[in-house]
C-alpha atoms as a PDB file:
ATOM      1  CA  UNK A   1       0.000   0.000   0.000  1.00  0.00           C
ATOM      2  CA  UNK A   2       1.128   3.926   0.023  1.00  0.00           C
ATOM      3  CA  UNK A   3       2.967   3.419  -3.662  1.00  0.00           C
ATOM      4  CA  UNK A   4       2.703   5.885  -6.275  1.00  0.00           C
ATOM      5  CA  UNK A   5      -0.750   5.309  -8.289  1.00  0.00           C
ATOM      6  CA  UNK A   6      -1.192   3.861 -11.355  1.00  0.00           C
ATOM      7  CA  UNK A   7       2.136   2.711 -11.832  1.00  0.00           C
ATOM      8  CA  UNK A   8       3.448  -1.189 -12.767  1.00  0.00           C
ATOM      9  CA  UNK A   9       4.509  -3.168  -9.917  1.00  0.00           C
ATOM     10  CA  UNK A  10       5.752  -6.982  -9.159  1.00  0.00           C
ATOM     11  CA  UNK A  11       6.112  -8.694  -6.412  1.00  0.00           C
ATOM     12  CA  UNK A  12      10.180 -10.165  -4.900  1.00  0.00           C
ATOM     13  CA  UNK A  13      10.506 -13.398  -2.714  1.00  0.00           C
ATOM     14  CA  UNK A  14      13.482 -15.248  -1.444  1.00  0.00           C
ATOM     15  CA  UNK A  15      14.103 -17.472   1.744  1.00  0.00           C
ATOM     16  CA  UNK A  16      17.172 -15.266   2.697  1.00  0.00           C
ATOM     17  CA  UNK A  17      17.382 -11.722   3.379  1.00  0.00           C
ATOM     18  CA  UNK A  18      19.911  -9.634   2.248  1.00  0.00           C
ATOM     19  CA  UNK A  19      20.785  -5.858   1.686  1.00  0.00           C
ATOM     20  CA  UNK A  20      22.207  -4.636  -1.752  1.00  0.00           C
ATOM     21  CA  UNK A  21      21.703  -1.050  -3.289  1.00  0.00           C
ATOM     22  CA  UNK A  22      20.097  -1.289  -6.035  1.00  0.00           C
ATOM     23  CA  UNK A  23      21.494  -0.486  -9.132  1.00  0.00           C
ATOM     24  CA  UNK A  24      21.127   0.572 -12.710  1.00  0.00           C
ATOM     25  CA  UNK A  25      19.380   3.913 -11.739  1.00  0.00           C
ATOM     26  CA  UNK A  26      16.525   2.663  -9.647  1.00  0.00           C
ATOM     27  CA  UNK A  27      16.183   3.560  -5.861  1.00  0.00           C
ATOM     28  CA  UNK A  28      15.321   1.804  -2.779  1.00  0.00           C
ATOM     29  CA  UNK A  29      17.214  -1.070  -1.389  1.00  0.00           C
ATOM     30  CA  UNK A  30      17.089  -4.606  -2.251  1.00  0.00           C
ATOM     31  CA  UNK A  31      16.382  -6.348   0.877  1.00  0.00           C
ATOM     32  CA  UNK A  32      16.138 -10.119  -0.399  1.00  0.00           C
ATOM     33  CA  UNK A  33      19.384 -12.966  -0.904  1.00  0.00           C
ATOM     34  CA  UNK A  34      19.296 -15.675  -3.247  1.00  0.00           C
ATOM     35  CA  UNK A  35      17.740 -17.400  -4.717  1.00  0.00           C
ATOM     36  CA  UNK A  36      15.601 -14.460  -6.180  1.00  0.00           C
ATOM     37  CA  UNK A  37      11.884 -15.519  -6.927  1.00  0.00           C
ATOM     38  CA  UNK A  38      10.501 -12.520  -9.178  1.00  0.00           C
ATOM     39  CA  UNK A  39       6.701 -13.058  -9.692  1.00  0.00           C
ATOM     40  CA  UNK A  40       6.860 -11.693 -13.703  1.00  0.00           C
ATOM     41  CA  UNK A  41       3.141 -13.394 -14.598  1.00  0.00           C
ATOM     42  CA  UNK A  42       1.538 -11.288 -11.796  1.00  0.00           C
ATOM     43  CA  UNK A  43       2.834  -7.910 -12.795  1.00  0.00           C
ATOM     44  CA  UNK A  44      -0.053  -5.200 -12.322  1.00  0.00           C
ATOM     45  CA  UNK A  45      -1.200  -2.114 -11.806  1.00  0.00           C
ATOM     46  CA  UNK A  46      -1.266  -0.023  -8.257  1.00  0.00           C
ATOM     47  CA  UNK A  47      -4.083   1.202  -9.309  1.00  0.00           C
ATOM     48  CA  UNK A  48      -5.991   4.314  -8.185  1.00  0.00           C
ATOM     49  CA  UNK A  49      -5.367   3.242  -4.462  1.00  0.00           C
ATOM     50  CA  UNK A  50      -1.534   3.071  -4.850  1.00  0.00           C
ATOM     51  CA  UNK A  51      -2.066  -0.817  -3.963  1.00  0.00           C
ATOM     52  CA  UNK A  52      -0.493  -4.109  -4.960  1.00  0.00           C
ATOM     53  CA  UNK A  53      -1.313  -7.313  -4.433  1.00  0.00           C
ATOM     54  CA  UNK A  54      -0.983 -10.595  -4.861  1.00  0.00           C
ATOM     55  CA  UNK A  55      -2.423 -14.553  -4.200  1.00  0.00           C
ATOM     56  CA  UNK A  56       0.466 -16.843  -2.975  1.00  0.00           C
ATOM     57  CA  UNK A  57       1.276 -20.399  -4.097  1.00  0.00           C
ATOM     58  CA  UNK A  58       2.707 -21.678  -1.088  1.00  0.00           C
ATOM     59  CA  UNK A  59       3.458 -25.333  -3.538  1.00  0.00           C
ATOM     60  CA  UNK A  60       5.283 -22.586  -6.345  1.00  0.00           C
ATOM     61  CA  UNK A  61       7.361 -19.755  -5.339  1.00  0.00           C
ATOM     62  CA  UNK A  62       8.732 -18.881  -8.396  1.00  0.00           C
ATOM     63  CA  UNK A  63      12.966 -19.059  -7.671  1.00  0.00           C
ATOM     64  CA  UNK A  64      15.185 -20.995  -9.871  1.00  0.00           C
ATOM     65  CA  UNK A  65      14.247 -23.983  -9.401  1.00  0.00           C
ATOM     66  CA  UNK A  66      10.861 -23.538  -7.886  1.00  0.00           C
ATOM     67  CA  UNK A  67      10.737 -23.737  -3.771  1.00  0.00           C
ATOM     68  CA  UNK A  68       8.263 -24.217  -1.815  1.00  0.00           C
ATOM     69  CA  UNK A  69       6.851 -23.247   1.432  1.00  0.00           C
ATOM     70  CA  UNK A  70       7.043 -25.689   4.615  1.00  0.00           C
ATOM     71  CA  UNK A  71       5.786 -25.208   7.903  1.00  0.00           C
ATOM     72  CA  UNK A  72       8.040 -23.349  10.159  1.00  0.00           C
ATOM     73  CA  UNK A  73       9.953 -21.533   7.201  1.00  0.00           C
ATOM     74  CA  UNK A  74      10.549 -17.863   7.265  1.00  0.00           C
ATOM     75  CA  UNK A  75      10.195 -15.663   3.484  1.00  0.00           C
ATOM     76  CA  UNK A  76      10.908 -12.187   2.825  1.00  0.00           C
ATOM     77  CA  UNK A  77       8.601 -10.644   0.471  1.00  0.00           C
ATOM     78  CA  UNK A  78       8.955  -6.681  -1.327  1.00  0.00           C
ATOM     79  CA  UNK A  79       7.572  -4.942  -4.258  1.00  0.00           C
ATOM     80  CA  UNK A  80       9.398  -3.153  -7.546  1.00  0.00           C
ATOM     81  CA  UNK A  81       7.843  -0.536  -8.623  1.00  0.00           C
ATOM     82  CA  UNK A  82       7.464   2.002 -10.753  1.00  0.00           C
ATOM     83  CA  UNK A  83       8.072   5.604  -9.326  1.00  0.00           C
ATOM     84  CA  UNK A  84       8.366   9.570  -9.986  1.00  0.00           C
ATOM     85  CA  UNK A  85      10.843  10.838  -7.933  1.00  0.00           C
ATOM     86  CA  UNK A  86      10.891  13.531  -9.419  1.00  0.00           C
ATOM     87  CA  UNK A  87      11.857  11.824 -12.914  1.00  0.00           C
ATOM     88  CA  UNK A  88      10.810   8.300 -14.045  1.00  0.00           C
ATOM     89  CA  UNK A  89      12.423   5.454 -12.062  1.00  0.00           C
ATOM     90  CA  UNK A  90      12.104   2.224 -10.285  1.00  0.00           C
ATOM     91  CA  UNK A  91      11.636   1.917  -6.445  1.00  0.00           C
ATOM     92  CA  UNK A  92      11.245  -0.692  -4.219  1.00  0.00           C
ATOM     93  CA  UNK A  93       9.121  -1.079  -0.783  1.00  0.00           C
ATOM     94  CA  UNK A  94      10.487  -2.037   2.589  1.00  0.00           C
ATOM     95  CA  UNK A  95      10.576  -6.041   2.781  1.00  0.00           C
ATOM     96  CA  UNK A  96       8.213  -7.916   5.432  1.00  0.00           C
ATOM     97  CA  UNK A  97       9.359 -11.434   6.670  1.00  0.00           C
ATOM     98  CA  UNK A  98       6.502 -13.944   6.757  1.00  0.00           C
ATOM     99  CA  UNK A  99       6.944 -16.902   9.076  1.00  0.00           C
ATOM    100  CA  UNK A 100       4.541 -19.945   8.400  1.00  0.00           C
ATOM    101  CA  UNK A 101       3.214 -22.304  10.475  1.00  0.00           C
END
């Protein structure tokens, strides 16, 4: 929630955290280790309400090769994002550890 509106966004997932600048122009900090699971098929739109989100696959995160969640594991999620700030770029959101049960 709270991104800019309108504006592409995907969501980031990894079993490690980890805490590289990004590069290649973009801002934020990438707050996720390898392996990197980058959900490209559910890419979409913030919307008027600055919102992404999306429906996990706890059988398919989408790292190479595909993991998958089991009880008691911990996974670090964050959103890229497209941003204005003040000129076209690429942000990313603070990360939020999920622990399952």
């Amino acid at each position: 929630s709270q991104l800019p509106t309108n504006q592409l966004g995907l969501f980031l997932a990894s079993a490690q955290p980890d805490f590289s600048p990004m590069h290649q122009g973009g801002q934020g900090t990438l707050c996720l280790g390898t392996p990197l699971g980058i959900y490209r098929s559910q890419a979409a739109s913030s919307g008027a309400g600055g919102v992404l989100e999306l429906l996990l696959d706890l059988t398919h995160i989408p790292t190479t090769p595909f993991s998958a969640v089991a009880p008691g594991d911990t996974w670090y999620f964050q959103a890229w994002h497209r941003d204005w700030n003040p000129a076209p770029t690429s942000n990313l959101t603070a990360a939020t550890a999920v622990q399952f049960r």
